[in-house]
C-alpha atoms as a PDB file:
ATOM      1  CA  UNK A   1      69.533 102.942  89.404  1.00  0.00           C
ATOM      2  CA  UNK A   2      73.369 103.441  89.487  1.00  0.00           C
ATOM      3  CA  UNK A   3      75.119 105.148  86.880  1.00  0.00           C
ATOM      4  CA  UNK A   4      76.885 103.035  84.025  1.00  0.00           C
ATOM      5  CA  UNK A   5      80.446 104.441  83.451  1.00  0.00           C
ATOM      6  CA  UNK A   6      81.465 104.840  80.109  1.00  0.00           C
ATOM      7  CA  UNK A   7      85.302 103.705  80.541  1.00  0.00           C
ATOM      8  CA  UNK A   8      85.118  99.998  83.111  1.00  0.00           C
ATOM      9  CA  UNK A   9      88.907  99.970  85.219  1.00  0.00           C
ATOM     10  CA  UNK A  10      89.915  97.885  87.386  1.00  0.00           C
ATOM     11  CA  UNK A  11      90.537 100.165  90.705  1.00  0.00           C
ATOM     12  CA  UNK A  12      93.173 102.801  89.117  1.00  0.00           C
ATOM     13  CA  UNK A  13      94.791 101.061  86.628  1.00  0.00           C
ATOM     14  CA  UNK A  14      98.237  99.625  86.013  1.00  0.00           C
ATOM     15  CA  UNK A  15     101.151 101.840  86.824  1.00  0.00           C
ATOM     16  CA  UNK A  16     104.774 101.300  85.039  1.00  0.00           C
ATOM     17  CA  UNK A  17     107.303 103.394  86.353  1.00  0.00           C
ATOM     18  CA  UNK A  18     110.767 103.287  84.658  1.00  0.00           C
ATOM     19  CA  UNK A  19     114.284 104.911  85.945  1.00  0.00           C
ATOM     20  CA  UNK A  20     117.526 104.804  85.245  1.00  0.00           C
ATOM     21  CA  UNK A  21     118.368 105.352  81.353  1.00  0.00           C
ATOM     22  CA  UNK A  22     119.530 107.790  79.067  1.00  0.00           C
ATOM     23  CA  UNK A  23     117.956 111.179  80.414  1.00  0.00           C
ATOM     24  CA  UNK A  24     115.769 112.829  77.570  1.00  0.00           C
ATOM     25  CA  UNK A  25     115.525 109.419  75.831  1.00  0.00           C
ATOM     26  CA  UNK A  26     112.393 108.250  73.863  1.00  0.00           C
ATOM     27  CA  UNK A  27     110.724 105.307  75.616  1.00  0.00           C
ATOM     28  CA  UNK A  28     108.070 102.505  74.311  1.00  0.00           C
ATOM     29  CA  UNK A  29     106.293 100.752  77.132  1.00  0.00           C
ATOM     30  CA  UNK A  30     104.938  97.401  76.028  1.00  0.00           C
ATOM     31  CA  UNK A  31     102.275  95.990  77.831  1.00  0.00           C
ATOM     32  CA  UNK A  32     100.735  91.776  78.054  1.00  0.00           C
ATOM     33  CA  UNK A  33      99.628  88.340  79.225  1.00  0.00           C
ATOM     34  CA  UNK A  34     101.846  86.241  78.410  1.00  0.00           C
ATOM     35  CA  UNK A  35     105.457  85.817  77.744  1.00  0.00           C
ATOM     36  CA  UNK A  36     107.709  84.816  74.550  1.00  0.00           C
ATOM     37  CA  UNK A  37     109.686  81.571  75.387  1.00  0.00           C
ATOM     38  CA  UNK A  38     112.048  81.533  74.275  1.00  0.00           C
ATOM     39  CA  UNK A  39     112.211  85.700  73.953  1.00  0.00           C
ATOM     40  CA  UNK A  40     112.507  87.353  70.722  1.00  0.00           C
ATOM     41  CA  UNK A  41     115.881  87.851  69.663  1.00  0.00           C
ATOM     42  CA  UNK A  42     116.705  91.428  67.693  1.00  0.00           C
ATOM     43  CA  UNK A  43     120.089  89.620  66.664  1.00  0.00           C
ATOM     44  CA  UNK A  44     118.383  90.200  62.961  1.00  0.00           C
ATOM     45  CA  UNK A  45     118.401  93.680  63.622  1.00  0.00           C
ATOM     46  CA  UNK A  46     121.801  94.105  64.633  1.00  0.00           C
ATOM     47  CA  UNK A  47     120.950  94.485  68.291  1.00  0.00           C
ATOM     48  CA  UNK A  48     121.728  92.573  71.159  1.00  0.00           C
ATOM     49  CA  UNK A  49     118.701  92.948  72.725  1.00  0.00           C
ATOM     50  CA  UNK A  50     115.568  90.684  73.423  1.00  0.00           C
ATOM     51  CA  UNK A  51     111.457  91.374  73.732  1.00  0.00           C
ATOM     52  CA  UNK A  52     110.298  89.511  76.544  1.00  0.00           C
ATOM     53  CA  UNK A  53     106.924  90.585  76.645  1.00  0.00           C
ATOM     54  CA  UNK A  54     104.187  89.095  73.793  1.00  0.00           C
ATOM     55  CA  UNK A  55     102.389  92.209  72.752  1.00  0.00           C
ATOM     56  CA  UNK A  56      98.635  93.235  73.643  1.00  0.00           C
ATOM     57  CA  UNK A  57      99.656  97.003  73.671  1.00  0.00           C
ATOM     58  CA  UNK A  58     102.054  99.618  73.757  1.00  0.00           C
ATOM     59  CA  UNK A  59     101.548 102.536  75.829  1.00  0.00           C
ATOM     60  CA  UNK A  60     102.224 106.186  74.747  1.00  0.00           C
ATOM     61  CA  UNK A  61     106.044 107.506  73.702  1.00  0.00           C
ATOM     62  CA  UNK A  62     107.313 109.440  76.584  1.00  0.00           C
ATOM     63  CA  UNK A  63     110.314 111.541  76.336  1.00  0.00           C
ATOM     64  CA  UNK A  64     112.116 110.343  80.382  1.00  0.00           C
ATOM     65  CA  UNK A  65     112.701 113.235  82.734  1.00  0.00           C
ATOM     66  CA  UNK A  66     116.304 114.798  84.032  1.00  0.00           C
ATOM     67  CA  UNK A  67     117.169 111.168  86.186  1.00  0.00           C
ATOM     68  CA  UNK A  68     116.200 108.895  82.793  1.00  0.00           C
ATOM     69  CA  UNK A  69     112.642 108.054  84.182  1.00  0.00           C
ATOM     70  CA  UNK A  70     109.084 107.516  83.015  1.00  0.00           C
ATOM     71  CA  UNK A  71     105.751 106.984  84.789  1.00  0.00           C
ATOM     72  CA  UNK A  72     102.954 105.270  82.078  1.00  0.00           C
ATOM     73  CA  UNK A  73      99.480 104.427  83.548  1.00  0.00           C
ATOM     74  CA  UNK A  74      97.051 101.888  81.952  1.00  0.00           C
ATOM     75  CA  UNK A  75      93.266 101.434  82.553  1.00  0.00           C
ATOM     76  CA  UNK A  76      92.084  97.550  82.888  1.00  0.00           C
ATOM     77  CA  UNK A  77      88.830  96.694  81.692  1.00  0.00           C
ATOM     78  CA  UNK A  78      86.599  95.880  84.529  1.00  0.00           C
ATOM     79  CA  UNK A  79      86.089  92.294  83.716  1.00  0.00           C
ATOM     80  CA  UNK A  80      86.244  89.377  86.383  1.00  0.00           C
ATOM     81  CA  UNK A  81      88.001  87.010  83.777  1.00  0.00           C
ATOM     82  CA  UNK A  82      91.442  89.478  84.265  1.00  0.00           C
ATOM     83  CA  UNK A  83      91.616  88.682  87.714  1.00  0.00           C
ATOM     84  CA  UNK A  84      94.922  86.589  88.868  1.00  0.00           C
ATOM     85  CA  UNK A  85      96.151  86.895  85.444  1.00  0.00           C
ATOM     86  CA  UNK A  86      99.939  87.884  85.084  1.00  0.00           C
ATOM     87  CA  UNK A  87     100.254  90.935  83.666  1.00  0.00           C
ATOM     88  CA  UNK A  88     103.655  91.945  81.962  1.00  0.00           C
ATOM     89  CA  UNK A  89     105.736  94.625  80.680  1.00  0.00           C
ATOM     90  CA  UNK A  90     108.365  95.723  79.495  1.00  0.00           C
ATOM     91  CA  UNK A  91     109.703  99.612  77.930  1.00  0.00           C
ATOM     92  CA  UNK A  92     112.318 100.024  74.773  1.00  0.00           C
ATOM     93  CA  UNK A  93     114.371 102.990  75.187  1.00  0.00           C
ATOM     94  CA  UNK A  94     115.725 104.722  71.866  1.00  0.00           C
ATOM     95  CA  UNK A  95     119.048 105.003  72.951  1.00  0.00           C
ATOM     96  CA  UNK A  96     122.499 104.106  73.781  1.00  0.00           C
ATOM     97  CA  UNK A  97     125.254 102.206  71.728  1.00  0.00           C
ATOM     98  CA  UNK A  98     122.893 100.030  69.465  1.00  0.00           C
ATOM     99  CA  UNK A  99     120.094 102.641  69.091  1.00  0.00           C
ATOM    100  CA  UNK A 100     117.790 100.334  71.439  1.00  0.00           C
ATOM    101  CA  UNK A 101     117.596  98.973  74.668  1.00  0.00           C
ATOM    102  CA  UNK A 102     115.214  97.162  76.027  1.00  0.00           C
ATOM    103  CA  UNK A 103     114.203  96.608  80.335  1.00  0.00           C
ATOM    104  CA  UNK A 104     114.206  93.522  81.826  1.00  0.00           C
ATOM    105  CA  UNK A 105     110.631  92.273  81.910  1.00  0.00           C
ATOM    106  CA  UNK A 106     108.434  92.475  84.933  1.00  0.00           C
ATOM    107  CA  UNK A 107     105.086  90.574  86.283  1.00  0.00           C
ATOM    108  CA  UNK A 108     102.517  91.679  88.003  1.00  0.00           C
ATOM    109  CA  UNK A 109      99.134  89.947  88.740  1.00  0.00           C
ATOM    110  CA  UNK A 110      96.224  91.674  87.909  1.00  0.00           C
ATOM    111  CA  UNK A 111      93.609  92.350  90.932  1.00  0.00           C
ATOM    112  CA  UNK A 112      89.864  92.762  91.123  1.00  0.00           C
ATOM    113  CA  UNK A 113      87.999  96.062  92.330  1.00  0.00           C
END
């Protein structure tokens, strides 16, 4: 009889890799299935930025290397239902004029085994 694992993925994962800000800057990576339309507006805030991405999770805050990068890796259940579904994210970086910025959204779709 085969083994039952106690964690189910989906081969390795998801893999969000993010360059190009504020070296040494906090980032949020935020993680879901569907999209806000129209996007969240942080005009209430006093920022001029806007959440794309309709939570299901947030990954760990990572401090980004020397070049203003980040590399965040998330485990998908192994369930035949998440295959061909879009998968989005998008990170928040605690920097820069405003105090926040946030990446322009991306899409992936998830895969099976």
């Amino acid at each position: 009889m085969p083994e039952v694992p106690t964690e189910a993925l989906i081969a390795c994962g998801y893999t969000l890799e993010f360059r190009d800000a504020d070296a040494g800057a906090p980032a949020i990576p935020i993680l879901g299935f569907e999209l806000h339309d129209p996007p969240q507006s942080l005009a209430n805030f006093g920022l001029d930025d806007a959440v794309w991405v309709k939570l299901l999770v947030t990954l760990p805050l990572a401090l980004l290397d020397g070049e203003g990068g980040a590399v965040w890796q998330q485990t998908l259940p192994n369930d035949t239902t998440f295959t061909g579904l879009p998968l989005f994210a998008q990170a928040a970086v605690l920097s820069g004029l405003d105090g926040l910025s946030m990446s322009t959204p991306t899409a992936t779709t998830v895969g099976p085994n």
